[in-house]
Every structure is written in C-alpha cells, then in structure tokens.
C-alpha atoms as a PDB file:
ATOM      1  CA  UNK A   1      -6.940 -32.257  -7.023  1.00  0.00           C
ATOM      2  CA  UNK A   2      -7.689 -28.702  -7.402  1.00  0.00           C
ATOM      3  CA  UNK A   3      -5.209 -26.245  -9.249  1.00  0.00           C
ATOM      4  CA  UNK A   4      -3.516 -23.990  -6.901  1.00  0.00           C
ATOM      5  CA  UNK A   5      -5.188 -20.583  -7.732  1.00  0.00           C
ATOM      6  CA  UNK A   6      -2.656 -17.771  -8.744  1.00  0.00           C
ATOM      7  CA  UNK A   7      -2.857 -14.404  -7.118  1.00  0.00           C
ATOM      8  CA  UNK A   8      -3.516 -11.374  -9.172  1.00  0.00           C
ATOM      9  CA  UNK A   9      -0.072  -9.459  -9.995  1.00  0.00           C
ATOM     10  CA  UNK A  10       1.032  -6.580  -8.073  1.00  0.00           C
ATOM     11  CA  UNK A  11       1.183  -3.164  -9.855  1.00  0.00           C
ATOM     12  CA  UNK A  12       4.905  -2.779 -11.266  1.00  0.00           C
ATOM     13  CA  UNK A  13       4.581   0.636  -9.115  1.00  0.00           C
ATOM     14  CA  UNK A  14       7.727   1.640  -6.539  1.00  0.00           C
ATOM     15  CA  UNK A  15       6.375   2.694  -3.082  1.00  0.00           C
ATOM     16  CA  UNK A  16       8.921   4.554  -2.354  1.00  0.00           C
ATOM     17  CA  UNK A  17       6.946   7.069  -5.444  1.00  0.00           C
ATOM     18  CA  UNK A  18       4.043   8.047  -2.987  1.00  0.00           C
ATOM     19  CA  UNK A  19       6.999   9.450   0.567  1.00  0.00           C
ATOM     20  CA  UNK A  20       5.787  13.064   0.385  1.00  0.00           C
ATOM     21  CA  UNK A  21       2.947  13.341  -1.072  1.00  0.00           C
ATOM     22  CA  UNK A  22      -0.142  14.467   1.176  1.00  0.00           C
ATOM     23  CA  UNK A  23      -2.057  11.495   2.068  1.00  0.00           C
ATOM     24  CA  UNK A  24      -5.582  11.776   0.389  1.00  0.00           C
ATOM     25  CA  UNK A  25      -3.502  12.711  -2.820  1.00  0.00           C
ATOM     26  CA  UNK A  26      -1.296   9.349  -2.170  1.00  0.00           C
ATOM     27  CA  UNK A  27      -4.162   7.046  -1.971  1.00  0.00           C
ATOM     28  CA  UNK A  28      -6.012   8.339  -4.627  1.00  0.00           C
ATOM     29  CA  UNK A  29      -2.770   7.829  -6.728  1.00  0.00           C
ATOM     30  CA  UNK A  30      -2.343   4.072  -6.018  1.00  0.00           C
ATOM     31  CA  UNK A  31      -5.937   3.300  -6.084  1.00  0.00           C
ATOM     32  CA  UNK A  32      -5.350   4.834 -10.589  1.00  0.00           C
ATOM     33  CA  UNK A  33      -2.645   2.593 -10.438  1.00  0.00           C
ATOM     34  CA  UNK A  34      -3.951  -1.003  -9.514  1.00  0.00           C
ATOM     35  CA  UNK A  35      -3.687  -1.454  -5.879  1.00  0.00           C
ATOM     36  CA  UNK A  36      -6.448  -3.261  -4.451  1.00  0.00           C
ATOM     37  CA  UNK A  37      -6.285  -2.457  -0.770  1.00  0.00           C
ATOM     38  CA  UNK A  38      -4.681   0.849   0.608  1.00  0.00           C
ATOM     39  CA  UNK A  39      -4.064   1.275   3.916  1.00  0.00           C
ATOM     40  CA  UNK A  40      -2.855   4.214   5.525  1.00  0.00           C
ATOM     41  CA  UNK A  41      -1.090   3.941   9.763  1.00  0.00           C
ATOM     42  CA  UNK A  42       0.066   6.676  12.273  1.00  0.00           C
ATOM     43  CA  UNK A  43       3.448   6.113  13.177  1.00  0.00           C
ATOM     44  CA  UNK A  44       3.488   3.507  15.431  1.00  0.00           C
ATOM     45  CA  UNK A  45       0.564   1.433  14.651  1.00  0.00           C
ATOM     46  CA  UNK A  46       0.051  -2.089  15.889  1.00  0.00           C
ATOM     47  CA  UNK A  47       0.039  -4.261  12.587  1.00  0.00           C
ATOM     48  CA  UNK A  48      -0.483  -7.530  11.704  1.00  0.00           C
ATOM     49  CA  UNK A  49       2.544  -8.729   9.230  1.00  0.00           C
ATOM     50  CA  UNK A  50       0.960 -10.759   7.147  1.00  0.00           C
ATOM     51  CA  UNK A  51       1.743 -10.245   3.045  1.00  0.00           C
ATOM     52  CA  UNK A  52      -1.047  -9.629   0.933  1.00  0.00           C
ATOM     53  CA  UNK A  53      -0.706  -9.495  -2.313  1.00  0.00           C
ATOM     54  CA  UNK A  54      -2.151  -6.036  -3.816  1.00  0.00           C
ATOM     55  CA  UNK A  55      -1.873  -4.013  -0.448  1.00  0.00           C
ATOM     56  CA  UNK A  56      -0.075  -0.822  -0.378  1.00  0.00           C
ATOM     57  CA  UNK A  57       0.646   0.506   3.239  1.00  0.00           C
ATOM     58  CA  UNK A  58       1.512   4.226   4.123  1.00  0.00           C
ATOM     59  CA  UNK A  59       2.724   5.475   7.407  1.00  0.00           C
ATOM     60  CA  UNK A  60       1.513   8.925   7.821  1.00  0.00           C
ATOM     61  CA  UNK A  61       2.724  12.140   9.670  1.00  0.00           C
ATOM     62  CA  UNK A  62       1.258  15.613  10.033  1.00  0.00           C
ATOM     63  CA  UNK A  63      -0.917  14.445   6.788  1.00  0.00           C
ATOM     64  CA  UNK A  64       2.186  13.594   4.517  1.00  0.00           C
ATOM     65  CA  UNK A  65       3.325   9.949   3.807  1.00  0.00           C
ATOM     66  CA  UNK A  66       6.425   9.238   5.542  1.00  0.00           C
ATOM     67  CA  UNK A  67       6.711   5.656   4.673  1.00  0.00           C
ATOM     68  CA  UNK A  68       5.180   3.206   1.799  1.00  0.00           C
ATOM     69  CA  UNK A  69       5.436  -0.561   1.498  1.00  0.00           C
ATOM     70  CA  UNK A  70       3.998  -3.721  -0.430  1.00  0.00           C
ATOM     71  CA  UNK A  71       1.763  -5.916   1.187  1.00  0.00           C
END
C-alpha cells in the first residue's frame, strides 16, 4: 500500500496580519510569505468550504481587506 502523502505546511503567518491593508499590497504580502493560493472575495461571495491547505482568503471592501482566513 501506498504511503499517505503529507501536505506541505502552512506558513506560521496570522491572517488576521493582512485586515487593513489595501488589497494588491495584501496579496503581494502573503504570496513573500509562503502561501500558495490567494484568493481575494467581495463581501458576500458564494464559496465553496472546502480546506485547502496553503490558501489564504481575503474578503475585500472599498479595496481594503476586511477579513482574512486559512484555507
């Protein structure tokens, strides 16, 4: 039988870091830092739920992150 493969860790990064910053500047930032996939929402988006490992999600208003969570 086949090893289950590991996942890759997640950056040891807080998300709560990146509320306030202006979004270009935001993804930029967690891009230097190890996240794999960034993906910023309008308020209100229609997500799946899923947890990926090495995704960093920002909600953004008026240009400005107003939310930031893992997977």
């Amino acid at each position: 039988m086949a090893p289950i493969p590991t996942p890759p860790a997640e950056p040891q990064d807080s998300p709560d870091g990146y509320v306030g910053l202006d979004a270009p500047s935001a993804e930029r930032l967690a891009r230097e830092r190890g996240w794999s996939t960034v993906r910023s929402l309008p308020p209100g988006a229609i997500i799946t739920m899923e947890y990926r490992v090495g995704r960093l999600n920002f909600e953004v208003r008026e240009g400005r992150v107003a939310r930031a969570w893992k997977g």
